[in-house]
Protein backbone atom coordinates (compact mmCIF):
# COMPACT_ATOMS: atom_id res chain seq x y z
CA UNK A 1 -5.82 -1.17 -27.34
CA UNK A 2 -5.35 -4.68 -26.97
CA UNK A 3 -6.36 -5.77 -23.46
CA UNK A 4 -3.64 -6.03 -20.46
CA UNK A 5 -2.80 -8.97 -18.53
CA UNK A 6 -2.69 -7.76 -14.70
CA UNK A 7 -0.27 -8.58 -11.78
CA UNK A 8 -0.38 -6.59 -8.61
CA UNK A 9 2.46 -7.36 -6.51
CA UNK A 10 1.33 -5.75 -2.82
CA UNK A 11 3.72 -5.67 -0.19
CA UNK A 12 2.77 -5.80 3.56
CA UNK A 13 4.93 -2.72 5.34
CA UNK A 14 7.52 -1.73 2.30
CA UNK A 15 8.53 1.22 3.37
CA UNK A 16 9.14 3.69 0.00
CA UNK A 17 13.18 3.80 1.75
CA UNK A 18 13.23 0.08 1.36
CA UNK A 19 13.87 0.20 -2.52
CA UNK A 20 16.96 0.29 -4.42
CA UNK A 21 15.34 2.58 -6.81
CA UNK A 22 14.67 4.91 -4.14
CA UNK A 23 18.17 5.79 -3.14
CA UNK A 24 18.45 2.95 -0.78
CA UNK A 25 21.98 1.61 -1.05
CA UNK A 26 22.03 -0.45 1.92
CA UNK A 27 19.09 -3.25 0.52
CA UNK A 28 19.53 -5.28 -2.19
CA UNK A 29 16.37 -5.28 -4.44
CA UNK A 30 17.78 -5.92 -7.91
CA UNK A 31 14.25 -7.04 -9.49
CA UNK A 32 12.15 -3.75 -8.21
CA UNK A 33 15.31 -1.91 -9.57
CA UNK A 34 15.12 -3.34 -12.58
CA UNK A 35 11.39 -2.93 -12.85
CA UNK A 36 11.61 1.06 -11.71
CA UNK A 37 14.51 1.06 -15.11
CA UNK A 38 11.64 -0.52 -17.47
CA UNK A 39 9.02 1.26 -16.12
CA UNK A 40 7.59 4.43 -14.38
CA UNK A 41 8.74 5.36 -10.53
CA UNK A 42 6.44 7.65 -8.48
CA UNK A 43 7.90 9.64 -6.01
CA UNK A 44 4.76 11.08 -3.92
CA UNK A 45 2.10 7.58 -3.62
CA UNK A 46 0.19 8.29 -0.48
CA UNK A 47 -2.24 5.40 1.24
CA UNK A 48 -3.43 5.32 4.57
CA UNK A 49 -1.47 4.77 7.24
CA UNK A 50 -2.22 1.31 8.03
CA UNK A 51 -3.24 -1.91 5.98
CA UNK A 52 -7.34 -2.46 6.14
CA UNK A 53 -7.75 0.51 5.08
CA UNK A 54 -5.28 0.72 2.54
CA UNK A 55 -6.10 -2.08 0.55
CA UNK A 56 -9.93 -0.63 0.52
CA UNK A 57 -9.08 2.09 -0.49
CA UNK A 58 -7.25 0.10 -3.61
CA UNK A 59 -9.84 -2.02 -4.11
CA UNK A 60 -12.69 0.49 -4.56
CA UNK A 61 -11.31 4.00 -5.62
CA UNK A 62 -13.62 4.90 -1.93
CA UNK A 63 -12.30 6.19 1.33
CA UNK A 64 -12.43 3.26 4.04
CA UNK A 65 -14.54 5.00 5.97
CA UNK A 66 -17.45 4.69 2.86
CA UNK A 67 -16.96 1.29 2.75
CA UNK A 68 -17.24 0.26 6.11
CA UNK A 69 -13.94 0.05 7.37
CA UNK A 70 -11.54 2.35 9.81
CA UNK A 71 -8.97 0.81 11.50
CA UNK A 72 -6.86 -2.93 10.62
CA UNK A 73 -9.58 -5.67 10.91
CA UNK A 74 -8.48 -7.68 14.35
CA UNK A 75 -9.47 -11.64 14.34
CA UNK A 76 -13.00 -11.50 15.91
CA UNK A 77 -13.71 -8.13 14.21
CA UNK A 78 -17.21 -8.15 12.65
CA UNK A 79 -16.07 -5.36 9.94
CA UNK A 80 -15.40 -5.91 6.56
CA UNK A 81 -15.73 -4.21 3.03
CA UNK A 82 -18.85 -2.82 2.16
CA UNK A 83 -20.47 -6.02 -0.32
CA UNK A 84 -22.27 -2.96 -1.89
CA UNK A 85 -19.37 -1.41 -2.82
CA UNK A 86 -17.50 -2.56 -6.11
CA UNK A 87 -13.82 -4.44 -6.05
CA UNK A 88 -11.30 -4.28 -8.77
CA UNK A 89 -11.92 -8.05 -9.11
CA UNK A 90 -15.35 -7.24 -9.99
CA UNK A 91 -14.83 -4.63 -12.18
CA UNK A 92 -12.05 -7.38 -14.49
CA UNK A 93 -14.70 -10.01 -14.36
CA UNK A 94 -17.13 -8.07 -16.07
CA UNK A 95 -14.74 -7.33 -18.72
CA UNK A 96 -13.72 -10.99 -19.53
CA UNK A 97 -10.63 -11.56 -17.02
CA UNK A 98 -9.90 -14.18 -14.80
CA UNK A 99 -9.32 -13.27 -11.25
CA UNK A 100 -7.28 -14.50 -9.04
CA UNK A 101 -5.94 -13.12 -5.30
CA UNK A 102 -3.16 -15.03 -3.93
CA UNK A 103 -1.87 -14.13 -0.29
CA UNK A 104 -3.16 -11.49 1.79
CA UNK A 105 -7.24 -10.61 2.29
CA UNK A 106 -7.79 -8.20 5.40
CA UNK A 107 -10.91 -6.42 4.38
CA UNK A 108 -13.14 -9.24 6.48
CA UNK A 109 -13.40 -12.54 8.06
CA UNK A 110 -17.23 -13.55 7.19
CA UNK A 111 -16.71 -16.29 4.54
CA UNK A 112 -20.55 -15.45 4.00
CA UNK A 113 -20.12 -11.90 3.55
CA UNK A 114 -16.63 -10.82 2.69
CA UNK A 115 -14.53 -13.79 1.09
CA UNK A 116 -12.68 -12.52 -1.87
CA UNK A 117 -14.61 -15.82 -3.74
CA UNK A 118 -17.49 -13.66 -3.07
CA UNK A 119 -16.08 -10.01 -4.40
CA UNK A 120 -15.38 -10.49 -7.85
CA UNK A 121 -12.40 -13.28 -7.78
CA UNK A 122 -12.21 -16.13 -9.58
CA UNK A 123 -9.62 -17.92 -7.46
CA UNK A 124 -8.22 -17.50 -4.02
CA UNK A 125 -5.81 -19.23 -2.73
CA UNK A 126 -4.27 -17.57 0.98
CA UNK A 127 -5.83 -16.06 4.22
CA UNK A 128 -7.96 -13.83 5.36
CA UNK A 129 -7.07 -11.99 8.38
CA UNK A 130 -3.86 -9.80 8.44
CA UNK A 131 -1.19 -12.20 10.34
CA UNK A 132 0.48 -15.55 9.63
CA UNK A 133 3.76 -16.90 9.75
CA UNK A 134 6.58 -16.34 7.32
CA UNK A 135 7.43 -20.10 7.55
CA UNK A 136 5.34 -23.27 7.75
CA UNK A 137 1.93 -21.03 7.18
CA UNK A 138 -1.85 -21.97 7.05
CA UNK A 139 -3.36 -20.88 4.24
CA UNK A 140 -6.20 -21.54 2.42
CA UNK A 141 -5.49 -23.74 -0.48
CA UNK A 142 -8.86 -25.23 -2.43
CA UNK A 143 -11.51 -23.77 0.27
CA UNK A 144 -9.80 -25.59 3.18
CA UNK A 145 -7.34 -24.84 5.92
CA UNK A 146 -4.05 -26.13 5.66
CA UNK A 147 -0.53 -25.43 6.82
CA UNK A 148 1.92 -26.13 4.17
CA UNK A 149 5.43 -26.33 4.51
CA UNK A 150 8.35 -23.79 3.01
CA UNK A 151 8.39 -20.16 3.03
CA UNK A 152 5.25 -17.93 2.72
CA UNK A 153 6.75 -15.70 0.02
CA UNK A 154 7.69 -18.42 -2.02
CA UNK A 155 4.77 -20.65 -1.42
CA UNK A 156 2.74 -17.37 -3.00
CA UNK A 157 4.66 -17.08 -5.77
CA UNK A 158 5.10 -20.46 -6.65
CA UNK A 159 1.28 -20.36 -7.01
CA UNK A 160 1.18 -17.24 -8.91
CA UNK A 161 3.23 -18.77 -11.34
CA UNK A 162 1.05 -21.78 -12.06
CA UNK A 163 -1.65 -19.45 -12.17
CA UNK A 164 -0.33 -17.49 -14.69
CA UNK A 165 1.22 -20.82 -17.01
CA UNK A 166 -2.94 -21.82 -16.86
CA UNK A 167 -4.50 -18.77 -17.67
CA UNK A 168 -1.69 -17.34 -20.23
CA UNK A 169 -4.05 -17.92 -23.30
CA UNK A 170 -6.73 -15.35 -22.27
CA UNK A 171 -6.96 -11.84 -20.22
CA UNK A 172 -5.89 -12.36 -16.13
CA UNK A 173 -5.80 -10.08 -13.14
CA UNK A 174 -3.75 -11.55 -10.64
CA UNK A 175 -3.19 -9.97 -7.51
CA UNK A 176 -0.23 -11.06 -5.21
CA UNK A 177 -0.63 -9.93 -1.86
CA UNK A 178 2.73 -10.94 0.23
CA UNK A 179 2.87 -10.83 3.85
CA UNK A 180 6.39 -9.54 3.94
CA UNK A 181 7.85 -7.33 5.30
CA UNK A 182 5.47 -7.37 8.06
CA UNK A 183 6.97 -8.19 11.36
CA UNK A 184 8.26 -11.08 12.34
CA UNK A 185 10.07 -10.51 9.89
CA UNK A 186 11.86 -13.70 9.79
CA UNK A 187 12.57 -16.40 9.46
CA UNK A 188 13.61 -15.60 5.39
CA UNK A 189 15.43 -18.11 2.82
CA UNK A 190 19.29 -18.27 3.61
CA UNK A 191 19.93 -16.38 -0.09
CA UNK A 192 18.04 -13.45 1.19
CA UNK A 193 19.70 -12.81 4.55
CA UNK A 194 23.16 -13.64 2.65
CA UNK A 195 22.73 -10.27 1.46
CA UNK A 196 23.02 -8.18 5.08
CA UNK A 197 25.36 -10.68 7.33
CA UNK A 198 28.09 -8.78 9.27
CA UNK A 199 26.95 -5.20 7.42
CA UNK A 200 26.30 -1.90 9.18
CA UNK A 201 23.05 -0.35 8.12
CA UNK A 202 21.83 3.39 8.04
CA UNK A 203 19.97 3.85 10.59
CA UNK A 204 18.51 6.77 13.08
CA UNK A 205 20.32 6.86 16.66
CA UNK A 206 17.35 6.46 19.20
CA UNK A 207 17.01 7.61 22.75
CA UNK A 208 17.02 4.83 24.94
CA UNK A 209 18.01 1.75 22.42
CA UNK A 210 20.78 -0.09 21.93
CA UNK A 211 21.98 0.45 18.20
CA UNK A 212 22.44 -3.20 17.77
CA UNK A 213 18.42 -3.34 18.63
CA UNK A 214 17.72 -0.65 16.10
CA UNK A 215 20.54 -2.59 13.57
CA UNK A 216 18.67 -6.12 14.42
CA UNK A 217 15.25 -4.77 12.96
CA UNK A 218 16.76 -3.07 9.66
CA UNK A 219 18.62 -7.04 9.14
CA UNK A 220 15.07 -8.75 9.27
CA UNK A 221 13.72 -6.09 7.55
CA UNK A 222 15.85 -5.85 4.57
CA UNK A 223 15.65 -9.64 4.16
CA UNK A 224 12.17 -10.06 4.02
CA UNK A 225 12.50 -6.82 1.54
CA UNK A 226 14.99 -9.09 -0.92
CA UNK A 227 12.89 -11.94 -0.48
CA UNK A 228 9.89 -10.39 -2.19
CA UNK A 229 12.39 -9.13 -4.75
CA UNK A 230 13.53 -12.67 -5.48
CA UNK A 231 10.24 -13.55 -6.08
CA UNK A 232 9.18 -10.73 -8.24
CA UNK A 233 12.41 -11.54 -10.35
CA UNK A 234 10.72 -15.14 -10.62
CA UNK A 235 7.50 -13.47 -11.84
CA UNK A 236 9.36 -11.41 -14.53
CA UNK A 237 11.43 -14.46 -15.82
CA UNK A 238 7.73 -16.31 -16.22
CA UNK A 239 6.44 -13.28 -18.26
CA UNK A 240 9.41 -13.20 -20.55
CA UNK A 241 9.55 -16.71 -20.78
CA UNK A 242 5.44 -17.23 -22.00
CA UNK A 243 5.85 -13.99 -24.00
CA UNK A 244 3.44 -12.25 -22.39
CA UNK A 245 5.97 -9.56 -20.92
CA UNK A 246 4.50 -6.48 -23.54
CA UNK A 247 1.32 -6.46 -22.95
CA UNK A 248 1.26 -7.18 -18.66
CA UNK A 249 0.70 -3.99 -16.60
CA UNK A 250 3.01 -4.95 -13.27
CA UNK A 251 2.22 -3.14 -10.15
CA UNK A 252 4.67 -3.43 -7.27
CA UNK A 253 3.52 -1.08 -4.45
CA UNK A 254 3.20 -1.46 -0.76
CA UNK A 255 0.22 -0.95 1.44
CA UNK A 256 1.98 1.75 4.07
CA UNK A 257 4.77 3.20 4.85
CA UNK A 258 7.04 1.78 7.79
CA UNK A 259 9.65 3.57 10.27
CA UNK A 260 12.25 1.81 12.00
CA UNK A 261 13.59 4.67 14.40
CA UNK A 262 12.47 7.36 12.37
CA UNK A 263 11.01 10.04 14.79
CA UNK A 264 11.70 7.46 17.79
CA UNK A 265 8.93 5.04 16.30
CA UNK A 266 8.33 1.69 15.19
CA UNK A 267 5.56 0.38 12.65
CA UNK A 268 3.13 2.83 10.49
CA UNK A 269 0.48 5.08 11.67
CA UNK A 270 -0.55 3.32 14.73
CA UNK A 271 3.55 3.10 15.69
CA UNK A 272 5.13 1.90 18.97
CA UNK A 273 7.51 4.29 20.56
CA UNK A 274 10.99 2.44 20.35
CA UNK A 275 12.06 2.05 23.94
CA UNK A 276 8.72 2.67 25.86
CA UNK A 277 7.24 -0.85 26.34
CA UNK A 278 3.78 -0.36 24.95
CA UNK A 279 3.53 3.54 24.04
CA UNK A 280 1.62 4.21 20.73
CA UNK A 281 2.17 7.14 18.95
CA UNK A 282 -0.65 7.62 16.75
CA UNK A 283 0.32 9.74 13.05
CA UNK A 284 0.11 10.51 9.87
CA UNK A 285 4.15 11.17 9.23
CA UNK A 286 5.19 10.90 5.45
CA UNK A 287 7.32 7.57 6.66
CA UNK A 288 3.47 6.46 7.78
CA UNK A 289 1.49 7.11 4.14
CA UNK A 290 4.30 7.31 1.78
CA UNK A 291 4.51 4.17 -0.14
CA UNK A 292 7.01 2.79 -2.90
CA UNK A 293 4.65 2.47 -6.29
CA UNK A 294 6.49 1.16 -9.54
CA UNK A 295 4.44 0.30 -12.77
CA UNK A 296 5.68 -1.47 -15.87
CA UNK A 297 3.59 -1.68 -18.68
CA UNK A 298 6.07 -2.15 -22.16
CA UNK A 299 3.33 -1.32 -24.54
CA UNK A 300 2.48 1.79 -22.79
CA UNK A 301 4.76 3.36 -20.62
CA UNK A 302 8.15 4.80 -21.49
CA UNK A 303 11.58 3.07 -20.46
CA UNK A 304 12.76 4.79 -16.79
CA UNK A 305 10.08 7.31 -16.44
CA UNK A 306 9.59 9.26 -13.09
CA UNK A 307 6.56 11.13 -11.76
CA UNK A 308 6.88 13.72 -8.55
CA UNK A 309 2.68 14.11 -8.60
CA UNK A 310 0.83 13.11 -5.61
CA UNK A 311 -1.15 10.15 -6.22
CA UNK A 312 -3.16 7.94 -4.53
CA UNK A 313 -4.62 4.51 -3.32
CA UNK A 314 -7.87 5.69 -5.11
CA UNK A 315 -6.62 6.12 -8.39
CA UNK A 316 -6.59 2.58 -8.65
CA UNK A 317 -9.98 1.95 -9.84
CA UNK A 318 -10.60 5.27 -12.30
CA UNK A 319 -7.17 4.26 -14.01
CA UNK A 320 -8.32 0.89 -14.30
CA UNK A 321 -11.85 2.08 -15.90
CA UNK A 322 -10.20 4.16 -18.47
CA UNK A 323 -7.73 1.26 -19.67
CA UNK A 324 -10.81 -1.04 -20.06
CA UNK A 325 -13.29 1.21 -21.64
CA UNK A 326 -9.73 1.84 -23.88
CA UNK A 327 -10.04 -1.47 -24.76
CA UNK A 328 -14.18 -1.47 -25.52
CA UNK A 329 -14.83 -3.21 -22.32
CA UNK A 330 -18.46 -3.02 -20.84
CA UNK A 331 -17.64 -0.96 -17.81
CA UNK A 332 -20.38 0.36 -15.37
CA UNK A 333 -20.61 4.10 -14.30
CA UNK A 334 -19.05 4.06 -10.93
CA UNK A 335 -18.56 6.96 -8.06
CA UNK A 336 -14.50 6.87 -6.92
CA UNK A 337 -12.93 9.57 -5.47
CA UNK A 338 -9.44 9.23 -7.16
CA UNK A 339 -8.02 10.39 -10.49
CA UNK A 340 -6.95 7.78 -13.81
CA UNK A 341 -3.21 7.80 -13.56
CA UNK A 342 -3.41 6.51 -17.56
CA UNK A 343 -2.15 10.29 -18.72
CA UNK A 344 0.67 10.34 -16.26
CA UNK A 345 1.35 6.79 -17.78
CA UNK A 346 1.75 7.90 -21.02
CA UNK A 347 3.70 10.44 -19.75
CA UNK A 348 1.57 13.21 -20.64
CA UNK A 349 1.29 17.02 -19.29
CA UNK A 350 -2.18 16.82 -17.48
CA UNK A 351 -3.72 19.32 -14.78
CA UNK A 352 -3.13 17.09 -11.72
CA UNK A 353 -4.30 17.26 -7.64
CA UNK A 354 -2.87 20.05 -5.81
CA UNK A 355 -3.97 18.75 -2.30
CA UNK A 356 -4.36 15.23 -1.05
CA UNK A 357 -6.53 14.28 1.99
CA UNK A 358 -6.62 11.29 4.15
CA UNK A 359 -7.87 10.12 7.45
CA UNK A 360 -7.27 7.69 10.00
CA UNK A 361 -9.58 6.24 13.03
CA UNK A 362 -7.76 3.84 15.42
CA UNK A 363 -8.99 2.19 18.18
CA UNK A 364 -6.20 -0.52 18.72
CA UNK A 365 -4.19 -0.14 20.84
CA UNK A 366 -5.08 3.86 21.27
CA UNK A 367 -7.42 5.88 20.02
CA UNK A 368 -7.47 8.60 17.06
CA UNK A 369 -9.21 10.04 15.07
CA UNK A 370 -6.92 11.84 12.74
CA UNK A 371 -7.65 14.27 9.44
CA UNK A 372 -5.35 15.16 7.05
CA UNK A 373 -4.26 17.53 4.08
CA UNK A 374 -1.42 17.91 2.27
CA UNK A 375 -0.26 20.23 -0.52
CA UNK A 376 3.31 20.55 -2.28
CA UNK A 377 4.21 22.38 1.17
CA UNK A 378 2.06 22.04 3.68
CA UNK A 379 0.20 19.33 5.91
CA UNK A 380 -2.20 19.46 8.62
CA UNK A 381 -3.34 16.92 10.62
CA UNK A 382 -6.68 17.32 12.89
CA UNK A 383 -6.72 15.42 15.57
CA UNK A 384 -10.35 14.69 17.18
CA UNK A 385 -9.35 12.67 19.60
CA UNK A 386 -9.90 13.96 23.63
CA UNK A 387 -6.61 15.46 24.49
CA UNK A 388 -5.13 15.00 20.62
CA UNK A 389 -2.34 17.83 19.37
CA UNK A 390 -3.30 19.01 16.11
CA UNK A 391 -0.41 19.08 14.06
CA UNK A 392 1.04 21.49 11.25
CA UNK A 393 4.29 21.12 8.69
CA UNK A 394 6.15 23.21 6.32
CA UNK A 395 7.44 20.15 4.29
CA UNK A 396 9.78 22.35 1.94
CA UNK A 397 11.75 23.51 4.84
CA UNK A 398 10.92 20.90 7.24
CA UNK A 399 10.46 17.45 5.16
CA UNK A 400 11.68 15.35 7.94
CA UNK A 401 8.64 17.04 10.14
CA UNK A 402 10.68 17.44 13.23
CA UNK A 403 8.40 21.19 13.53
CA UNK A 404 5.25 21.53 14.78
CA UNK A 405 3.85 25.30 13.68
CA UNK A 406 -0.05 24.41 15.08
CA UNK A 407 -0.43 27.36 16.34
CA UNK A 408 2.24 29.51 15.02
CA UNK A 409 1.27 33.29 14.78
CA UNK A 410 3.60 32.98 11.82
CA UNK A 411 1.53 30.70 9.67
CA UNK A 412 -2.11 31.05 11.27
CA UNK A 413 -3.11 32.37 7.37
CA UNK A 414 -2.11 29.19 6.09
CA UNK A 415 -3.32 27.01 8.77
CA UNK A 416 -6.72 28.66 8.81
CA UNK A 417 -7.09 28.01 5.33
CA UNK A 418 -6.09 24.45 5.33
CA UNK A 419 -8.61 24.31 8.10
CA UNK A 420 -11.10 25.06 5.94
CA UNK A 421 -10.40 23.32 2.84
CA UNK A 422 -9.99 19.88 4.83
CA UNK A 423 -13.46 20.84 7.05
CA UNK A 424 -14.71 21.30 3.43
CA UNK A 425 -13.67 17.60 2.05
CA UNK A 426 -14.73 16.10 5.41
CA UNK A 427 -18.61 17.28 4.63
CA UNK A 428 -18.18 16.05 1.08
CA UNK A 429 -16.96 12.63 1.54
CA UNK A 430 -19.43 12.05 4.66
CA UNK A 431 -16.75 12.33 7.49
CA UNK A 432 -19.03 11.66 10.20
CA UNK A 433 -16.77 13.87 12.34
CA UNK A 434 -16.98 16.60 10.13
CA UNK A 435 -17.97 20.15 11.83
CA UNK A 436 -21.78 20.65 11.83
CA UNK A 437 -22.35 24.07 9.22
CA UNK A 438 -22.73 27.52 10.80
């Protein structure tokens, strides 16, 4: 195997519901489409529930909570990823790539600790905390601050592009990290809005707020959404165009989920309650951890493939080992906990995870500490916050998880033994709230 070329396009808040691909006929997203046709959808990609976290989690093939990080990193914040823990970046380095992150950081502030210069990439050109604006931003450009005029999106990509043109000639891993569709969510390019003006969205009716509110935030939304896809259609042009289209593995996946009125909520896992001026509602709802993941790779994957198995953030670094050790690349012995996704690539019939776990400490804004497993059916959530509602789903009759059985003479079987298989990961993977033994 010859080795891959690398682009990771990650998306800040893209919903799975926010594709074309996904069913979605209310957003126009042409270039994911496109990419889902030539490539391989999944239908169950689970991450945490908000974006530090997250993008650990991708980075190292770890939980966030073994490398040093729980909840989104707030300006100020003194955590940041674990410098003991190996990136991705790190990991292409030592097999001959050039690395290069463009856009979003978020897993630390410390230049002297956590800069991405200083975790296995090459270049960086960006920021490193979570916000900025989606016009007129400061970014980082040559190791100095400086706010550059245009769109962020397009400012990205019009970097990633150059990259690409100077580095075609030997291996790269780029990843693209966009801020969109985080909120603000405007102002976008007049092209991508053109796409939603004077249209009626589907949308969920919510207590309390004005459907013109709720039809606002899917506008913005959706336009940020197509602005990302315009870009990614830019990146798939330059690819075809330098011939290097074959042999580049293209990742387009977002970091969390993202409700807009689902269950009365706004945002991801630490969500606003729509209507209540500053109510959180702390979760781990499938809107929250579900998370659109398209991969095209020509010279391996087959032509409109689909895969229903659950997979995770994690997988990230064991599929990435396999491909380069496929490819006789000097790669080090390294603990993850997720599975290579390379058989399910190749479309082959492989003995895959039958439960998923997760977990989720927040402390802004509110405070939880939240567990989680899920099977094809079921998913509990622990809750170990003072005062928290544990919380228990039956997702093949109840998928929009409007039912909470916790509790339930009904299903106490089942929710005893989920009890104990996710007490059982928690001591494994070092939960520190994990139930002392006996």
């Amino acid at each position: 195997m010859r080795r891959p070329n690398l682009i990771f396009l990650l998306t800040d808040d893209q919903a799975q519901w926010a594709v074309g691909a996904y069913g979605n006929d209310d957003i126009h997203t042409p270039n994911m489409d496109k990419l889902a046709e030539e490539g391989i959808l999944f239908t169950r990609a689970f991450t945490a529930p908000v974006c530090s976290p997250s993008r650990a989690m991708i980075m190292t093939g770890l939980y966030a909570h073994q490398v040093g990080i729980d909840d989104w990193i707030a300006p100020g914040e003194e955590e940041g990823l674990d410098p003991k823990a190996t990136t991705l970046a790190e990991l292409f380095k030592r097999a001959g790539y050039t690395t290069a992150l463009i856009g979003k950081w978020h897993l630390g502030h410390k230049k002297e600790i956590y800069h991405p210069l200083k975790r296995g990439f090459d270049y960086f050109m960006g920021f490193l905390g979570g916000g900025n604006r989606p016009m007129n931003p400061t970014l980082i450009v040559e190791g100095e601050e400086r706010q550059l005029q245009g769109y962020l999106t397009d400012i990205l990509t019009d970097d990633a592009i150059r990259f690409i043109r100077e580095h075609r000639d030997k291996p790269f891993a780029l990843f693209l990290h966009t801020r969109a569709p985080h909120a603000p969510y405007t102002p976008v390019p007049e092209e991508d809005m053109a796409h939603y003006i004077g249209k009626t969205f589907k949308a969920p009716k919510v207590e309390g707020v004005p459907d013109e509110r709720v039809q606002e935030e899917y506008r913005g939304y959706y336009a940020s959404v197509s602005s990302i896809d315009r870009n990614l259609g830019r990146l798939l042009d330059e690819l075809d165009s330098l011939g290097l289209a074959e042999n580049t593995i293209v990742i387009l996946m977002g970091d969390n989920g993202y409700m807009i009125g689902h269950h009365g909520l706004l945002s991801k896992g630490n969500a606003f309650v729509m209507g209540k001026r500053g109510q959180r509602r702390p979760n781990m709802f499938e809107l929250s951890i579900l998370v659109p993941l398209i991969i095209r790779w020509p010279a391996v994957i087959k032509p409109g493939s689909r895969c229903d198995e659950m997979v995770c953030s994690t997988d990230f670094m064991p599929t990435f080992i396999d491909i380069l050790r496929e490819c006789g690349c000097d790669v080090p012995e390294l603990k993850t906990e997720g599975m290579s996704m390379l058989p399910l690539l190749r479309g082959e019939q492989v003995k895959w995870r039958d439960e998923l776990f997760l977990l989720y400490d927040m402390h802004h804004g509110a405070e939880a500490h939240m567990r989680m497993i899920r099977t094809k059916r079921w998913k509990l959530v622990l809750h170990y916050e003072e005062g928290g509602q544990h919380e228990l789903y039956d997702l093949e009759n109840d998928p929009g998880e409007e039912r909470n059985l916790y509790g339930d003479e009904g299903v106490a079987e089942v929710q005893e033994e989920l009890t104990e298989r996710l007490v059982e990961w928690q001591r494994r993977v070092g939960d520190p709230l994990a139930p002392k033994e006996g």
